[in-house]
PDB file of N, CA and C in Angstrom:
ATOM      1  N   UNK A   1       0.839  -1.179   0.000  1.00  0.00           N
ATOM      2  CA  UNK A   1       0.000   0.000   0.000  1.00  0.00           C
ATOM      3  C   UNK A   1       0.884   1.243   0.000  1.00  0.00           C
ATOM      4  N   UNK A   2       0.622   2.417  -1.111  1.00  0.00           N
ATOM      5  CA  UNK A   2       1.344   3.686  -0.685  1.00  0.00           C
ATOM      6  C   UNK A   2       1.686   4.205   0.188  1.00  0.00           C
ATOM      7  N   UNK A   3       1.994   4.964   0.773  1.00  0.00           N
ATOM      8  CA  UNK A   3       1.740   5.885   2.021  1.00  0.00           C
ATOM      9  C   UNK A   3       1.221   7.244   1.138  1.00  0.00           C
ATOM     10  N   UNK A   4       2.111   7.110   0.165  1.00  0.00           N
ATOM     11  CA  UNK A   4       1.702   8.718  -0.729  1.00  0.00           C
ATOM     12  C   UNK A   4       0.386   8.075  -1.810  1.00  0.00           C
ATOM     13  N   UNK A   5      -0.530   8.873  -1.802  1.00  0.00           N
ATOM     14  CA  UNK A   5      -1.722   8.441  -2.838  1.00  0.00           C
ATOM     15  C   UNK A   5      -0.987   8.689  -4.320  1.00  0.00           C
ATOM     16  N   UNK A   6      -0.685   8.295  -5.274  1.00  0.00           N
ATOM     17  CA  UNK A   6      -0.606   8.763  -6.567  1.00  0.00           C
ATOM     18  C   UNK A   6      -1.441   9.528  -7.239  1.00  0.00           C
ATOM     19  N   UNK A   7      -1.492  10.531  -8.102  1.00  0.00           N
ATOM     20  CA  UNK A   7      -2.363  10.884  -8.314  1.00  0.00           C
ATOM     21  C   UNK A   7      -2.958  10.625 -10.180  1.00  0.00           C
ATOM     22  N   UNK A   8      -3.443  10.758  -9.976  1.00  0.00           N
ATOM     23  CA  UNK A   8      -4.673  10.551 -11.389  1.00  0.00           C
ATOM     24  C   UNK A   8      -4.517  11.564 -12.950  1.00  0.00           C
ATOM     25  N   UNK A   9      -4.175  11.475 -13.695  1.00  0.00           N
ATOM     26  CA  UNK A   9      -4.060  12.567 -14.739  1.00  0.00           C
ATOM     27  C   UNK A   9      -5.488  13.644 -15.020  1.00  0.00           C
ATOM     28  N   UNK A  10      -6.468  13.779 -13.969  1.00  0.00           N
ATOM     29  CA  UNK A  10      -7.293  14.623 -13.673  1.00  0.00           C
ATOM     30  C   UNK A  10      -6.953  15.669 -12.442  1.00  0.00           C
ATOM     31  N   UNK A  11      -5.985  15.162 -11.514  1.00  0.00           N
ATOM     32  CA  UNK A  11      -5.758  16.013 -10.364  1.00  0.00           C
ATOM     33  C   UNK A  11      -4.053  16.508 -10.650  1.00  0.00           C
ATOM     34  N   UNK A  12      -3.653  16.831 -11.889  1.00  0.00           N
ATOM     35  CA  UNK A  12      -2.444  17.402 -11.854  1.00  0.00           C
ATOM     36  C   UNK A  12      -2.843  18.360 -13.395  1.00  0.00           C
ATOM     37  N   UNK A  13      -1.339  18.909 -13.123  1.00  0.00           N
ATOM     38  CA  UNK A  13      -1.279  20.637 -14.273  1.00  0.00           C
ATOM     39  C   UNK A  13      -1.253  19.693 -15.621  1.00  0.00           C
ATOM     40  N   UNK A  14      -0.998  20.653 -16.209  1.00  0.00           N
ATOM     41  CA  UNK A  14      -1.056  20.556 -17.789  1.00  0.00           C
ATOM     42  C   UNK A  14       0.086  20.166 -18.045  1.00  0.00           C
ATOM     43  N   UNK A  15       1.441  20.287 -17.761  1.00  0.00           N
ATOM     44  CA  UNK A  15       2.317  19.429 -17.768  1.00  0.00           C
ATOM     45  C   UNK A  15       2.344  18.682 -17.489  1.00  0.00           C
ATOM     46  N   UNK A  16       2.127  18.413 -16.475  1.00  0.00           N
ATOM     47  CA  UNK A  16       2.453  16.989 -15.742  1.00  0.00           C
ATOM     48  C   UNK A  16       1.675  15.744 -16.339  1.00  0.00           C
ATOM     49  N   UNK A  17       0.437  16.385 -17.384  1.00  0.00           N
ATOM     50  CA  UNK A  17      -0.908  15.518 -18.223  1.00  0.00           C
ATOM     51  C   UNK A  17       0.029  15.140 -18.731  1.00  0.00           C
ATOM     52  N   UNK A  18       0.702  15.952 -19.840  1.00  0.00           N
ATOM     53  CA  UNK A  18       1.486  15.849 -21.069  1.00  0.00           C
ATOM     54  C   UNK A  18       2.333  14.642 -20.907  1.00  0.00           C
ATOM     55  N   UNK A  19       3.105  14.695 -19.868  1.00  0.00           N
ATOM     56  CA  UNK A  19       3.889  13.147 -19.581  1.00  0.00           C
ATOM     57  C   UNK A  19       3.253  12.403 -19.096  1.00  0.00           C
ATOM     58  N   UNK A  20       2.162  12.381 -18.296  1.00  0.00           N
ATOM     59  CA  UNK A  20       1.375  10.911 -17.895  1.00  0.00           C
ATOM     60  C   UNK A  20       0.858  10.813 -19.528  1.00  0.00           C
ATOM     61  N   UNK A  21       0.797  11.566 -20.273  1.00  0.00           N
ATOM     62  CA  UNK A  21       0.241  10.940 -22.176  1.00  0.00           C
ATOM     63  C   UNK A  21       1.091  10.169 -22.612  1.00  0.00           C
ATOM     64  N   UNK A  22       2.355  10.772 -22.047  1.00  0.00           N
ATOM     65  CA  UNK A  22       3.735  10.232 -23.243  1.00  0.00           C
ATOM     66  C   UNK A  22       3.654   8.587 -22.372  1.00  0.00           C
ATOM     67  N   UNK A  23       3.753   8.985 -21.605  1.00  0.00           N
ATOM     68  CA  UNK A  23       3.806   7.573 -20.586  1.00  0.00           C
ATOM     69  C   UNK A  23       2.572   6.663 -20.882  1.00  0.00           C
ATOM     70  N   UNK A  24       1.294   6.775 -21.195  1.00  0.00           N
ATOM     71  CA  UNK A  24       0.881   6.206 -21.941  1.00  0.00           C
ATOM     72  C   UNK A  24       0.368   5.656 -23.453  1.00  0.00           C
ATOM     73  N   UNK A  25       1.648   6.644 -23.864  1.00  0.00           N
ATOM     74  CA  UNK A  25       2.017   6.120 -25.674  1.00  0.00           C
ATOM     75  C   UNK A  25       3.100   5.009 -25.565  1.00  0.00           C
ATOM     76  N   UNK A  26       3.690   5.139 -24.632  1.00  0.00           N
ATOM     77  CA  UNK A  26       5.019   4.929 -25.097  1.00  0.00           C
ATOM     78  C   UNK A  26       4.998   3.379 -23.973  1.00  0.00           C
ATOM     79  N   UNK A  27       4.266   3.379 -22.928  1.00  0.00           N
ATOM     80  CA  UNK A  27       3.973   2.171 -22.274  1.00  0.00           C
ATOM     81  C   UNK A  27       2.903   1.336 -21.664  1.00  0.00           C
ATOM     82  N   UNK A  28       1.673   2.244 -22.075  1.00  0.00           N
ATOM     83  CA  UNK A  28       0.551   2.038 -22.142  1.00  0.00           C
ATOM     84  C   UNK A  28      -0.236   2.208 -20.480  1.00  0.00           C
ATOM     85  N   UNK A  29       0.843   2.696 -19.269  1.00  0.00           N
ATOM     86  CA  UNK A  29       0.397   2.457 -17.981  1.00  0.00           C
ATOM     87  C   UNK A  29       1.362   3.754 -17.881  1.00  0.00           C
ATOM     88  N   UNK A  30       0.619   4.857 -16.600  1.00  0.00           N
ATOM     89  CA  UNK A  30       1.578   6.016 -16.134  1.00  0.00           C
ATOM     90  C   UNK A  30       2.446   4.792 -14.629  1.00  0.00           C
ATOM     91  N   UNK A  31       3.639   4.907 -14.744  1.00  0.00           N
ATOM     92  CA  UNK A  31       4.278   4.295 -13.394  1.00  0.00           C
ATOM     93  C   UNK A  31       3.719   4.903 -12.051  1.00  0.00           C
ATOM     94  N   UNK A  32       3.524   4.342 -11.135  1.00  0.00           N
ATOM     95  CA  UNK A  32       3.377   4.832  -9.383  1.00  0.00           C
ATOM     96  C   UNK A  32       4.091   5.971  -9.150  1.00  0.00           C
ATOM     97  N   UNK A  33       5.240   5.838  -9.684  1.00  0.00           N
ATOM     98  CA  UNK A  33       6.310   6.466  -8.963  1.00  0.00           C
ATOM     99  C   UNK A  33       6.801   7.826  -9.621  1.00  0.00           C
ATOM    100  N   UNK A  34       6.044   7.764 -11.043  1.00  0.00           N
ATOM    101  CA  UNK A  34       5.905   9.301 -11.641  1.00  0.00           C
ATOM    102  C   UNK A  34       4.232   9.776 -11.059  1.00  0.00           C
ATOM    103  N   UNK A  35       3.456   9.040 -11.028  1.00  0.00           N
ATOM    104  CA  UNK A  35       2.517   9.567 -10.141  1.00  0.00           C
ATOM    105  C   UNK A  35       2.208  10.224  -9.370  1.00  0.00           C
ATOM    106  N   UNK A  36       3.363   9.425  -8.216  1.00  0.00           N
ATOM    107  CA  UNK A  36       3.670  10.508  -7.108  1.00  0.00           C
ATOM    108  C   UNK A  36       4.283  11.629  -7.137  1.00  0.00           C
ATOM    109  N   UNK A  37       5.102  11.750  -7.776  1.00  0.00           N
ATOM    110  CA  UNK A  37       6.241  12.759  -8.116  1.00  0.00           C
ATOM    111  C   UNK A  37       5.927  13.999  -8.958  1.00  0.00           C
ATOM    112  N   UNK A  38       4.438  13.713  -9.233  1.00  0.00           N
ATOM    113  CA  UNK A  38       3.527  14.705 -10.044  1.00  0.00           C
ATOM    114  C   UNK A  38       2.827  15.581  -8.728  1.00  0.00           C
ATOM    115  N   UNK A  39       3.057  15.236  -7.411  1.00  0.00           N
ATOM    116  CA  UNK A  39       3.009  16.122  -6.250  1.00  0.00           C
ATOM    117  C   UNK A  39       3.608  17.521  -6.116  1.00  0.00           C
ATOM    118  N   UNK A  40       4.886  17.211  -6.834  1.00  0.00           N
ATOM    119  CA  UNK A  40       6.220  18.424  -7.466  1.00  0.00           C
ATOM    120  C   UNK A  40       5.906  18.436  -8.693  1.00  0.00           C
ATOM    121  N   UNK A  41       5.356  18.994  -9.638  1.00  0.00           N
ATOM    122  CA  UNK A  41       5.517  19.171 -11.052  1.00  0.00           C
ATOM    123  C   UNK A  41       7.266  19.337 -11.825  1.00  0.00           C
ATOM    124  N   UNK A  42       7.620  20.333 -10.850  1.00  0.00           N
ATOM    125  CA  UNK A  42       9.316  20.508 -11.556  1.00  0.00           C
ATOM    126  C   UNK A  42       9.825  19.109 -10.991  1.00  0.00           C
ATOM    127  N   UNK A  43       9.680  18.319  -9.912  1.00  0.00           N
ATOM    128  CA  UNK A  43      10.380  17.266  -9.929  1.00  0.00           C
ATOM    129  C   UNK A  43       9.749  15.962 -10.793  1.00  0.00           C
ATOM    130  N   UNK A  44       8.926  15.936 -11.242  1.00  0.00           N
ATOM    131  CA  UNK A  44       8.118  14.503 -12.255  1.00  0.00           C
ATOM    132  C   UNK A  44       8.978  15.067 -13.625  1.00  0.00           C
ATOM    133  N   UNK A  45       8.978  16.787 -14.265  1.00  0.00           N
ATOM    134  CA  UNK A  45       9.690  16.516 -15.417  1.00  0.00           C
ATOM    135  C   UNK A  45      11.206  16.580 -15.495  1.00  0.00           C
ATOM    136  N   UNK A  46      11.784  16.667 -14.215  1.00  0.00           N
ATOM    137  CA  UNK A  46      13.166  16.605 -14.369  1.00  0.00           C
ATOM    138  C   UNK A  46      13.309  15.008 -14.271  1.00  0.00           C
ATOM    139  N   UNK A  47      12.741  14.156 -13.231  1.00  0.00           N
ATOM    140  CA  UNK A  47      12.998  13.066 -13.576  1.00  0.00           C
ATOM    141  C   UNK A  47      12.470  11.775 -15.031  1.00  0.00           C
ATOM    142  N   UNK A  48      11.924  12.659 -15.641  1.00  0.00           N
ATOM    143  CA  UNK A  48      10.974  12.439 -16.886  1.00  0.00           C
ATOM    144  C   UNK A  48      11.498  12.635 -17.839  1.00  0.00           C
ATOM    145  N   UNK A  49      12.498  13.386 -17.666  1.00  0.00           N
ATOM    146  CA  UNK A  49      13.660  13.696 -18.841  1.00  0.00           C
ATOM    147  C   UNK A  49      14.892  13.107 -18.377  1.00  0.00           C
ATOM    148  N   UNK A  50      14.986  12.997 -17.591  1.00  0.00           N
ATOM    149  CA  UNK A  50      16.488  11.913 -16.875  1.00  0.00           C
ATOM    150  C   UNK A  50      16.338  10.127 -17.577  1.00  0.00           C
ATOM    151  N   UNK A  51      15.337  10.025 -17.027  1.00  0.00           N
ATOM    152  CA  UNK A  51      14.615   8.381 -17.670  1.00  0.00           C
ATOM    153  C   UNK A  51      14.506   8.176 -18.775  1.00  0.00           C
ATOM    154  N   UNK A  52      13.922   9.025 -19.363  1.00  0.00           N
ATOM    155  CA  UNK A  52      13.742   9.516 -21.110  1.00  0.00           C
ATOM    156  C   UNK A  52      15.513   8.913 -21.789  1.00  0.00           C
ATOM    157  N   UNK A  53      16.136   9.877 -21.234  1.00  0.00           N
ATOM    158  CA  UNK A  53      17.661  10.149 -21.728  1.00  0.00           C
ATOM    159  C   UNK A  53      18.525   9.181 -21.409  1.00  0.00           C
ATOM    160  N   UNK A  54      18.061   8.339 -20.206  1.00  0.00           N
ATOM    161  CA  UNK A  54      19.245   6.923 -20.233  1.00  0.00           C
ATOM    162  C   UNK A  54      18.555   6.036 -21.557  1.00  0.00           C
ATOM    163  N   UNK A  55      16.962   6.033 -21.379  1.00  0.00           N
ATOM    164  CA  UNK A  55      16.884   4.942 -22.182  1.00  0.00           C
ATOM    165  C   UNK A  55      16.578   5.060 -23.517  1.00  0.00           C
ATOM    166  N   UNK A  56      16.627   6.268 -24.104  1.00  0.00           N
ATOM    167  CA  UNK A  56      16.647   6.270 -25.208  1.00  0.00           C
ATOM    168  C   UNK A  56      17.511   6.926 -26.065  1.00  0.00           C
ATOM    169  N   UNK A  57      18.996   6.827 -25.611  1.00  0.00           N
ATOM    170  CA  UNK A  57      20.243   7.524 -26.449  1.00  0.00           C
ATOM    171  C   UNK A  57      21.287   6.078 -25.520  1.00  0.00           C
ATOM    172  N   UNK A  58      22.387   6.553 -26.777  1.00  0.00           N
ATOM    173  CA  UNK A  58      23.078   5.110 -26.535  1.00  0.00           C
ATOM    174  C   UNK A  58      23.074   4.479 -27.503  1.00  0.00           C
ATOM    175  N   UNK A  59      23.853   3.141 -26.875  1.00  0.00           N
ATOM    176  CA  UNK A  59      23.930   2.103 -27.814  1.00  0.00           C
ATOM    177  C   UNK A  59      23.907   0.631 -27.429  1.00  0.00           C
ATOM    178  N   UNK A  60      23.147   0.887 -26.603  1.00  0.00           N
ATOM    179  CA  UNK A  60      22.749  -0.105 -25.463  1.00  0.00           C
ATOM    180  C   UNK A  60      20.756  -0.486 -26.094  1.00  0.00           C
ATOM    181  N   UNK A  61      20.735  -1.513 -26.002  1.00  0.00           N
ATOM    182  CA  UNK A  61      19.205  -1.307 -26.890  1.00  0.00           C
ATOM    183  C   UNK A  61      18.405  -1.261 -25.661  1.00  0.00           C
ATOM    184  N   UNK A  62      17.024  -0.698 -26.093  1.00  0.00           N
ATOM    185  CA  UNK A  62      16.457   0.164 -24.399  1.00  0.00           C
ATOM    186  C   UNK A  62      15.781  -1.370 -24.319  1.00  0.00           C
ATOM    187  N   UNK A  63      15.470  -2.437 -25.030  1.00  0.00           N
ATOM    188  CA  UNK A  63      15.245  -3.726 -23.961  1.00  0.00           C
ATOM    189  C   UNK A  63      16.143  -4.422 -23.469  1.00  0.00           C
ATOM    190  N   UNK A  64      17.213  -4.216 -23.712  1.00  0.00           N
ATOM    191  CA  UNK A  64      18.476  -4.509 -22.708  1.00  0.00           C
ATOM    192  C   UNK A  64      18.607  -3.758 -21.353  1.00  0.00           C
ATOM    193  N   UNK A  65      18.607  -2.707 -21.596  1.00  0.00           N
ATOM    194  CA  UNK A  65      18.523  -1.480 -20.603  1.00  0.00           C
ATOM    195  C   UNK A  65      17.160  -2.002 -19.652  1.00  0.00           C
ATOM    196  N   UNK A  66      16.082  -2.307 -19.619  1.00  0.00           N
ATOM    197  CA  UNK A  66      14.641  -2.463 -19.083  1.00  0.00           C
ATOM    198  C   UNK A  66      15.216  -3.645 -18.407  1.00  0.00           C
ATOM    199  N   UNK A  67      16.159  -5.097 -19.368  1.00  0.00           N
ATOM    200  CA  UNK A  67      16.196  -6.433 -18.840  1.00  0.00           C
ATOM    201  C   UNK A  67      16.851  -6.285 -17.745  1.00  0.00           C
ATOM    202  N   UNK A  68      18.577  -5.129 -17.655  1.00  0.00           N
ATOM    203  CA  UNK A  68      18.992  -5.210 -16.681  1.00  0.00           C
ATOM    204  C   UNK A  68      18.407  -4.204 -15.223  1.00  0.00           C
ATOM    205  N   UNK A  69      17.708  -3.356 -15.727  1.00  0.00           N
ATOM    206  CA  UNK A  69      16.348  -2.642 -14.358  1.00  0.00           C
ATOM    207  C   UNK A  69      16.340  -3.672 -13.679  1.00  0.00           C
ATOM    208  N   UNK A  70      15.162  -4.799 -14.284  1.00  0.00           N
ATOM    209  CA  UNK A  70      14.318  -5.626 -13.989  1.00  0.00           C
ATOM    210  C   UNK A  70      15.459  -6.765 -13.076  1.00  0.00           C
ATOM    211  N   UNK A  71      16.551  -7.018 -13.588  1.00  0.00           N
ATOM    212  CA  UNK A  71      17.147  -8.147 -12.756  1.00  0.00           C
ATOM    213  C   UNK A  71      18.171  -7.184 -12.047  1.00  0.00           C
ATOM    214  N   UNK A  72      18.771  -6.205 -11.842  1.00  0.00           N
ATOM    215  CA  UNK A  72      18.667  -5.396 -10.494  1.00  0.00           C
ATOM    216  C   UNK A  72      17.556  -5.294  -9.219  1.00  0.00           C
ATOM    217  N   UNK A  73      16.670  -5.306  -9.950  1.00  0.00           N
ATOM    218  CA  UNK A  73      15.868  -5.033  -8.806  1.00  0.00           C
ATOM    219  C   UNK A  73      15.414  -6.523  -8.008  1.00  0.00           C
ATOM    220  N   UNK A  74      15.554  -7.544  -9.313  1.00  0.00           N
ATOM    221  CA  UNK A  74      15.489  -8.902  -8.836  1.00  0.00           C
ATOM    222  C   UNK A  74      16.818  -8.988  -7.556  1.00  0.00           C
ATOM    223  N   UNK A  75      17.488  -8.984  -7.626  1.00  0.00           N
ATOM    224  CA  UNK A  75      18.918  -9.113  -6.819  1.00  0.00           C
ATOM    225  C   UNK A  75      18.503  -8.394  -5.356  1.00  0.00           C
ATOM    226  N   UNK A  76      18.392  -6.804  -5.878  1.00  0.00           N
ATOM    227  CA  UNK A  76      18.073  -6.127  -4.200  1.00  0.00           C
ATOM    228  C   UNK A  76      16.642  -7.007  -3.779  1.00  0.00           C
ATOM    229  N   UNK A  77      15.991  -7.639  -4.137  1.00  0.00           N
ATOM    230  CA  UNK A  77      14.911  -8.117  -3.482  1.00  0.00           C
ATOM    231  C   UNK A  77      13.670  -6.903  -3.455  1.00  0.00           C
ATOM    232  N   UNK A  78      13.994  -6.328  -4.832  1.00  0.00           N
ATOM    233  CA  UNK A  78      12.949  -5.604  -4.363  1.00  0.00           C
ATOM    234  C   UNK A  78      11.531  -6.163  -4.731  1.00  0.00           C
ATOM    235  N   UNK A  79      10.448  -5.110  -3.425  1.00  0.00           N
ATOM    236  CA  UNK A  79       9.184  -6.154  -3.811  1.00  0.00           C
ATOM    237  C   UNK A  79       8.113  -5.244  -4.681  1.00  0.00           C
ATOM    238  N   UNK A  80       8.614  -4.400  -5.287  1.00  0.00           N
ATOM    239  CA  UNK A  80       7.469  -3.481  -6.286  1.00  0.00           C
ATOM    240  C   UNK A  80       8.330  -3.978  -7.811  1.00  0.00           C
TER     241      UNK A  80
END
């Protein structure tokens, strides 16, 4: 369970819409954790452009990049 509620692409600015859109072009679900972070508007698009920029420049292919997320987080045990 949260402690922080996420919020809904009805209870945030017009920016912050704009990337819960991209976030659902581009993965079909807005994440929890930009959700929350849409509490700060300047902090959801600085980290919205940080995320953006690892995984899509390079030469690393971004489902390589996602595989090793995913088995990092396998390792720390994480449970989200």
């Amino acid at each position: 369970m949260a402690r922080i509620r996420p919020l809904t692409p009805q209870e945030v600015d017009q920016e912050s819409r704009e990337i819960f859109e991209a976030f659902l072009k581009q993965r079909g679900n807005i994440p929890n954790m930009f959700r929350t972070l849409a509490y700060r508007p300047e902090i959801l698009k600085t980290a919205y452009q940080h995320f953006s920029t690892v995984l899509h420049t390079g030469t690393v292919d971004i489902r390589l990049k996602e595989m090793v997320a995913v088995r990092v987080s396998q390792l720390n045990q994480c449970q989200y």
